[in-house]
PDB file of N, CA and C in Angstrom:
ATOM      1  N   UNK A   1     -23.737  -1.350  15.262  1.00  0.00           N
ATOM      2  CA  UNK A   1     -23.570  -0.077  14.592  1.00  0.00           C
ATOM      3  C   UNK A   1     -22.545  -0.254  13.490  1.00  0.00           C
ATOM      4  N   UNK A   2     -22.652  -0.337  12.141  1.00  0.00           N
ATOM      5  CA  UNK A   2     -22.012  -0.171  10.796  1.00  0.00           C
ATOM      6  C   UNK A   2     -21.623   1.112  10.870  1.00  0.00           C
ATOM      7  N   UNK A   3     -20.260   1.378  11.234  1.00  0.00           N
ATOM      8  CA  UNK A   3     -19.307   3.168  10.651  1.00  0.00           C
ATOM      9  C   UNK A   3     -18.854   2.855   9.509  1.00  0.00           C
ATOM     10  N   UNK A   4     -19.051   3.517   8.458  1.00  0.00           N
ATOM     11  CA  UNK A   4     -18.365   3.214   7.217  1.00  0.00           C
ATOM     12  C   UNK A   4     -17.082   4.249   7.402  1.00  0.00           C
ATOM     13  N   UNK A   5     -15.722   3.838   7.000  1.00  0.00           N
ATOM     14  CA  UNK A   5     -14.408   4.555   6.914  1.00  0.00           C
ATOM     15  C   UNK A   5     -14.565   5.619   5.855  1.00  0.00           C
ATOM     16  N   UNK A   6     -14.159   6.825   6.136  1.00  0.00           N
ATOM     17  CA  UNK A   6     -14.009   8.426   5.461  1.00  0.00           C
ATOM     18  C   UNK A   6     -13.131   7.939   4.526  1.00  0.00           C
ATOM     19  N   UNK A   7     -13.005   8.401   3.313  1.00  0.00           N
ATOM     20  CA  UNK A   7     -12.018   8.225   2.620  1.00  0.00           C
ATOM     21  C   UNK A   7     -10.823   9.282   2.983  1.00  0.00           C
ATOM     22  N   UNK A   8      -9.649   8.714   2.584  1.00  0.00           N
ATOM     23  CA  UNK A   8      -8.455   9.818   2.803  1.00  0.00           C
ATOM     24  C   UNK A   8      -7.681  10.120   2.049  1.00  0.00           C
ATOM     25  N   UNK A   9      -7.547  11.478   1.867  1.00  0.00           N
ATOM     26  CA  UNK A   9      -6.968  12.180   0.645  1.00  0.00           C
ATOM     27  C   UNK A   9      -5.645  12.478   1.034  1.00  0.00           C
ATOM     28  N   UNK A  10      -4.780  12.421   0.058  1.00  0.00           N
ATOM     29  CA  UNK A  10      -3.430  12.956   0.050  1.00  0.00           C
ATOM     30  C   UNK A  10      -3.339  14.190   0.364  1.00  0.00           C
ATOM     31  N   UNK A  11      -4.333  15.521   0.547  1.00  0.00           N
ATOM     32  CA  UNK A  11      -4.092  16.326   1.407  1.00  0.00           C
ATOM     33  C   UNK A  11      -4.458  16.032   3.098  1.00  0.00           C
ATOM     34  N   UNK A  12      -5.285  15.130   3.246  1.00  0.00           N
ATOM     35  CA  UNK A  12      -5.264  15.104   4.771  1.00  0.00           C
ATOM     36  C   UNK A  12      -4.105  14.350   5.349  1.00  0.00           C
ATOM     37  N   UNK A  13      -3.472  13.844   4.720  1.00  0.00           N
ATOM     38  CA  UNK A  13      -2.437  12.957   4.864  1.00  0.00           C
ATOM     39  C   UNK A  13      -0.897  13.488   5.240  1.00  0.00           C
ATOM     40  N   UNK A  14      -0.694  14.355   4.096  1.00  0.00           N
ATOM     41  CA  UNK A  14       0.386  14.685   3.616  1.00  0.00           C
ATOM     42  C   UNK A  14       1.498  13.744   2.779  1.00  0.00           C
ATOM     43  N   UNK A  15       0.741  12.584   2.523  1.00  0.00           N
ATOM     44  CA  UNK A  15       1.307  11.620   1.825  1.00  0.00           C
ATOM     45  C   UNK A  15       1.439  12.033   0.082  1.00  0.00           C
ATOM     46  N   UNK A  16       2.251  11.292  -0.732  1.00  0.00           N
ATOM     47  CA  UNK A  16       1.813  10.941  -1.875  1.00  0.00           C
ATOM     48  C   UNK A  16       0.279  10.463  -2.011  1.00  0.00           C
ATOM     49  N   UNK A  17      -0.310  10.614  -3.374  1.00  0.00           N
ATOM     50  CA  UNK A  17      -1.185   9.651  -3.735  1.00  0.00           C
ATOM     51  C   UNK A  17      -0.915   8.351  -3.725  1.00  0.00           C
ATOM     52  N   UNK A  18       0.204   7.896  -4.272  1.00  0.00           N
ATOM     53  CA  UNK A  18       0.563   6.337  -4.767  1.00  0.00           C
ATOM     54  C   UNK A  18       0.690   5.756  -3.197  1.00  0.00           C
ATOM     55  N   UNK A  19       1.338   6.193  -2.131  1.00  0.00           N
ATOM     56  CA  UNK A  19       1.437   5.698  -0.890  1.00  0.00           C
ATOM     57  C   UNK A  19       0.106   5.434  -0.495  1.00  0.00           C
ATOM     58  N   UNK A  20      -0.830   6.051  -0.171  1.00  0.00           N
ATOM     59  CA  UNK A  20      -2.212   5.879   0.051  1.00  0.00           C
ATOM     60  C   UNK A  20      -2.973   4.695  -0.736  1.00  0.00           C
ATOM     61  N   UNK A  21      -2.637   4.720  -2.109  1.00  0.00           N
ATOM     62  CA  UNK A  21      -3.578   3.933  -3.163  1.00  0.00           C
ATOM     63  C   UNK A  21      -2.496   2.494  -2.606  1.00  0.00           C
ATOM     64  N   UNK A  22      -1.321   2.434  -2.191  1.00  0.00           N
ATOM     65  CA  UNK A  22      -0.787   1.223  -2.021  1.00  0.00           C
ATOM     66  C   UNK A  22      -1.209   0.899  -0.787  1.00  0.00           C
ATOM     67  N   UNK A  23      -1.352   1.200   0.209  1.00  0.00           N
ATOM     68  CA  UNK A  23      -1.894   0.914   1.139  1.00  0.00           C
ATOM     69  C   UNK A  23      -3.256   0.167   1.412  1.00  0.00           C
ATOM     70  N   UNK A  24      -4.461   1.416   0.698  1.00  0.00           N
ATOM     71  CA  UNK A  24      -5.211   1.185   0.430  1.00  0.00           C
ATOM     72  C   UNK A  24      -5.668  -0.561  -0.352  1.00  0.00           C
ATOM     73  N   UNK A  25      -4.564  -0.821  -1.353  1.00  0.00           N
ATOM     74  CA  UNK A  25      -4.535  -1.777  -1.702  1.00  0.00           C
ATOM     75  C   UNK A  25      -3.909  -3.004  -0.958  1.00  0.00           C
ATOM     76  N   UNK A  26      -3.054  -2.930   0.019  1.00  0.00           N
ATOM     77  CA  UNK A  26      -3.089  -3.514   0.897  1.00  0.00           C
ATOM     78  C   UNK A  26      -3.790  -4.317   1.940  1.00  0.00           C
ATOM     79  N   UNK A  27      -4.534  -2.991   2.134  1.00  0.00           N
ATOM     80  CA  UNK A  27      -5.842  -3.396   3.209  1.00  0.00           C
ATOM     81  C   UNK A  27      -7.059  -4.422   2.692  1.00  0.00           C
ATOM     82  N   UNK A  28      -7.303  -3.935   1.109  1.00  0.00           N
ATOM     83  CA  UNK A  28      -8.169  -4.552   0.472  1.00  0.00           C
ATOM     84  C   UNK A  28      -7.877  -6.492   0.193  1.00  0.00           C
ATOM     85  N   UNK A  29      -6.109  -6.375  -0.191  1.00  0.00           N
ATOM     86  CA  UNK A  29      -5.951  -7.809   0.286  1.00  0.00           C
ATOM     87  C   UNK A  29      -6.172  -8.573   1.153  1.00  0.00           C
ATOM     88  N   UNK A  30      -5.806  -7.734   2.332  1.00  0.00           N
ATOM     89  CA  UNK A  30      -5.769  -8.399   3.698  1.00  0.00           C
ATOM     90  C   UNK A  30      -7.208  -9.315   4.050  1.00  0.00           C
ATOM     91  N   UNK A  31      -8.068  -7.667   3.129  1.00  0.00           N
ATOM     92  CA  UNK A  31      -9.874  -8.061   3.822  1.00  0.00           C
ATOM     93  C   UNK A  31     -10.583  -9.449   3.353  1.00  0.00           C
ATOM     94  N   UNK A  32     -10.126  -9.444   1.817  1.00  0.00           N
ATOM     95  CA  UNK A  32     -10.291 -10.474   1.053  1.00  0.00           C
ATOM     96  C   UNK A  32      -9.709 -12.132   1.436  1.00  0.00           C
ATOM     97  N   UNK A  33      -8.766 -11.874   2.311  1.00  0.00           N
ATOM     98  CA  UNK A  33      -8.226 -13.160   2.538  1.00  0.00           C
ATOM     99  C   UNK A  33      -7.198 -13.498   1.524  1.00  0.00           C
ATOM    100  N   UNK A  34      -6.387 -12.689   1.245  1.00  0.00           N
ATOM    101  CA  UNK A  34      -5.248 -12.800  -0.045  1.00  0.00           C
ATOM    102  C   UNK A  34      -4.256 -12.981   0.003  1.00  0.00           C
ATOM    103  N   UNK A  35      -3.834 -12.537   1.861  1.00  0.00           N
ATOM    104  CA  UNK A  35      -2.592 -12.385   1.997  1.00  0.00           C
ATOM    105  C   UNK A  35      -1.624 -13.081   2.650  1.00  0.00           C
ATOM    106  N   UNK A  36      -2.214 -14.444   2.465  1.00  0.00           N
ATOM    107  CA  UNK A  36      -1.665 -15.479   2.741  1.00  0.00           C
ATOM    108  C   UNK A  36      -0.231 -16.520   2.108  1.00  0.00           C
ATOM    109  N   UNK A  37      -0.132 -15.609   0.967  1.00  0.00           N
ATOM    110  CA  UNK A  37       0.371 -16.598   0.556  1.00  0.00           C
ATOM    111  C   UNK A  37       2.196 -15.764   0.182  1.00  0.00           C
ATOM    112  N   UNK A  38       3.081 -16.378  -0.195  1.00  0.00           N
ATOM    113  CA  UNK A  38       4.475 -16.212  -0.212  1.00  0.00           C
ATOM    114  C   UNK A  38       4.684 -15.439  -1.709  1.00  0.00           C
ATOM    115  N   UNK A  39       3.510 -15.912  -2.533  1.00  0.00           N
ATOM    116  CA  UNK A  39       3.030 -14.741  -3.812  1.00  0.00           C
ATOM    117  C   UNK A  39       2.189 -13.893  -3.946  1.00  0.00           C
ATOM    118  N   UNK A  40       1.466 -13.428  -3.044  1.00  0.00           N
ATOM    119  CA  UNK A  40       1.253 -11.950  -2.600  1.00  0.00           C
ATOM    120  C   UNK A  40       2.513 -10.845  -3.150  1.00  0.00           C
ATOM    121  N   UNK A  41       2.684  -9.874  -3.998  1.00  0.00           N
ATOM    122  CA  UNK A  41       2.752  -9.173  -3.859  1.00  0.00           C
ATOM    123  C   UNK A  41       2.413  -7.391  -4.281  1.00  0.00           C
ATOM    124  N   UNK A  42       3.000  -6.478  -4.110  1.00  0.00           N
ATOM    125  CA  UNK A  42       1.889  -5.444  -3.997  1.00  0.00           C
ATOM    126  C   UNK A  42       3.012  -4.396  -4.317  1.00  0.00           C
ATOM    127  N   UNK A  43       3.338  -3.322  -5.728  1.00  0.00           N
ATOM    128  CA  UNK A  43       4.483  -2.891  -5.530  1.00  0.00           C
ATOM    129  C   UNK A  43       3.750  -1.502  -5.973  1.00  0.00           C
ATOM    130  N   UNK A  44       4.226  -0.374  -5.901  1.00  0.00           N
ATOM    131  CA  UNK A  44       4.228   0.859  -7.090  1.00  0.00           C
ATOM    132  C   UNK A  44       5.166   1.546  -6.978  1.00  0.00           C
ATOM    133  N   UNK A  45       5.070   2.584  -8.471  1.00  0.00           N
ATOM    134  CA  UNK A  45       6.277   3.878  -8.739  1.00  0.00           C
ATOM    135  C   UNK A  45       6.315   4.632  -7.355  1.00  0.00           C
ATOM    136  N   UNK A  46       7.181   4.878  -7.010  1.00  0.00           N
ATOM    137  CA  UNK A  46       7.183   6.457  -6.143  1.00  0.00           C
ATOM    138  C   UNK A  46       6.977   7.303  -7.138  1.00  0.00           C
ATOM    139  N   UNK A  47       6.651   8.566  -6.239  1.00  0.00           N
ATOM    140  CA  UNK A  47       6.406   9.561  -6.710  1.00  0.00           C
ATOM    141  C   UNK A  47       7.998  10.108  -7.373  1.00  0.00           C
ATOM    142  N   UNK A  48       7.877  10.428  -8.971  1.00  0.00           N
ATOM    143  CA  UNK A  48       8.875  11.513  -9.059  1.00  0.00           C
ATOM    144  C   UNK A  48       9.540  12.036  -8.813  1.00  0.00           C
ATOM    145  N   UNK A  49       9.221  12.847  -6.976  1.00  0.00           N
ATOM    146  CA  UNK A  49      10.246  13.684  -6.533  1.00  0.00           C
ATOM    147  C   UNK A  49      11.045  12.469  -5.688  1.00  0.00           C
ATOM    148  N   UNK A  50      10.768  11.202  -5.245  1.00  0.00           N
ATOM    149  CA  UNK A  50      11.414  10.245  -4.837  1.00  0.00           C
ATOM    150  C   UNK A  50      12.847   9.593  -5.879  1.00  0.00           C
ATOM    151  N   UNK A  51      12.674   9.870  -6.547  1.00  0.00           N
ATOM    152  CA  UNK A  51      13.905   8.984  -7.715  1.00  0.00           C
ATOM    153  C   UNK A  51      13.555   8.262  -9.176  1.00  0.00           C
ATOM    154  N   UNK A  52      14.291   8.762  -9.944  1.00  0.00           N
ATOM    155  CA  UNK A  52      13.844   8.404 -11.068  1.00  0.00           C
ATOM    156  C   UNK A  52      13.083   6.548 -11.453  1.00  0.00           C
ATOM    157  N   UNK A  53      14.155   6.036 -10.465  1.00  0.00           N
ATOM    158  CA  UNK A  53      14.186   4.582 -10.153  1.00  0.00           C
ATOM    159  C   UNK A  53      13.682   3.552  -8.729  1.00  0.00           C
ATOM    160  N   UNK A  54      12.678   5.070  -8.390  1.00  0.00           N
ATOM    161  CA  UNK A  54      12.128   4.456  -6.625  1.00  0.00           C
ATOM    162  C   UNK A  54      11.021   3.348  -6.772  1.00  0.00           C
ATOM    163  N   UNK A  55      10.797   2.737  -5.965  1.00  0.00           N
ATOM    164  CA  UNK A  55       9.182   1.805  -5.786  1.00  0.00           C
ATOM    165  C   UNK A  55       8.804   2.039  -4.657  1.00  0.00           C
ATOM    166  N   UNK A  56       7.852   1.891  -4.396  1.00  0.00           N
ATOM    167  CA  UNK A  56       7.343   1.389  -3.183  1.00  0.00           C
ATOM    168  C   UNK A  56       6.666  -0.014  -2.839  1.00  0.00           C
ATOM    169  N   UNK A  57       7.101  -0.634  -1.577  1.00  0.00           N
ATOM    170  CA  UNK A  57       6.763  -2.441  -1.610  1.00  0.00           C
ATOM    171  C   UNK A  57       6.812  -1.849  -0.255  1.00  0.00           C
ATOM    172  N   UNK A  58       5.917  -2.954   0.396  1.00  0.00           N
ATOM    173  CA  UNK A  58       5.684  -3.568   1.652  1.00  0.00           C
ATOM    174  C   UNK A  58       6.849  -4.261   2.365  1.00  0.00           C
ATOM    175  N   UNK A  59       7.461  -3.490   3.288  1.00  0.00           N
ATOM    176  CA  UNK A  59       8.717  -4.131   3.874  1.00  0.00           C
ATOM    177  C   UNK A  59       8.317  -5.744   5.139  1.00  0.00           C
ATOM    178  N   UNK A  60       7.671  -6.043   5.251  1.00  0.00           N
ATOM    179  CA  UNK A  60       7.193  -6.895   5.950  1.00  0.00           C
ATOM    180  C   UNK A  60       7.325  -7.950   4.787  1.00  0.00           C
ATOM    181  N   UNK A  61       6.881  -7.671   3.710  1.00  0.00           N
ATOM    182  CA  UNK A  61       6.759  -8.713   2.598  1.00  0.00           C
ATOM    183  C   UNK A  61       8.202  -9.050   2.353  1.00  0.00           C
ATOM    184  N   UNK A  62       9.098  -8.275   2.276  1.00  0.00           N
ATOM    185  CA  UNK A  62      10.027  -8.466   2.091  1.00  0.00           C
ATOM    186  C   UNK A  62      10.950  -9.342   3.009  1.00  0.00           C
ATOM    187  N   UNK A  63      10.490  -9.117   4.231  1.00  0.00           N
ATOM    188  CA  UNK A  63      10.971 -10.109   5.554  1.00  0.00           C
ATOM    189  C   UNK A  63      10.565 -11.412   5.115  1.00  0.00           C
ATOM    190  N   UNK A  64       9.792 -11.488   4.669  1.00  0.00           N
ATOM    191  CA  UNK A  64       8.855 -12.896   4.866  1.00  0.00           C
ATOM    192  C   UNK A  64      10.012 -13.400   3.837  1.00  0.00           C
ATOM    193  N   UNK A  65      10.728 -13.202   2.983  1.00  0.00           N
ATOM    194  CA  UNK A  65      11.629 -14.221   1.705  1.00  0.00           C
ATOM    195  C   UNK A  65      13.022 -14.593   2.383  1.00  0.00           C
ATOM    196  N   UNK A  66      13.619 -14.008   3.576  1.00  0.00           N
ATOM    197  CA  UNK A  66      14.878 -14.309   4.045  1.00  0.00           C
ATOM    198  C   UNK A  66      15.272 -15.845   4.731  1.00  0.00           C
TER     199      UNK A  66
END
């Protein structure tokens, strides 16, 4: 049985958009076989109401450089 995944909107969420689309982009690495390597990485703006100067990155990725 093939379930294809619902897409998910930033109102079902309560997320940002950009959190979702990073994620989203996440997953898409993973599927691909991408995320193997120590140059993987995957960043975006926060949203606005987060800080003029916020990002968002993958904290796991960030483990992996210590």
């Amino acid at each position: 049985m093939n379930v294809q995944p619902q897409p998910v909107s930033a109102a079902d969420t309560g997320q940002p958009r950009e959190r979702i689309e990073l994620a989203a982009a996440y997953r898409l690495i993973a599927h691909y076989h991408l995320d193997d390597s120590i140059f993987t990485h995957i960043s975006a703006r926060a949203p606005a109401e987060e800080g003029e100067h916020a990002f968002l990155i993958n904290r796991s990725a960030c483990a992996s450089t210590r």
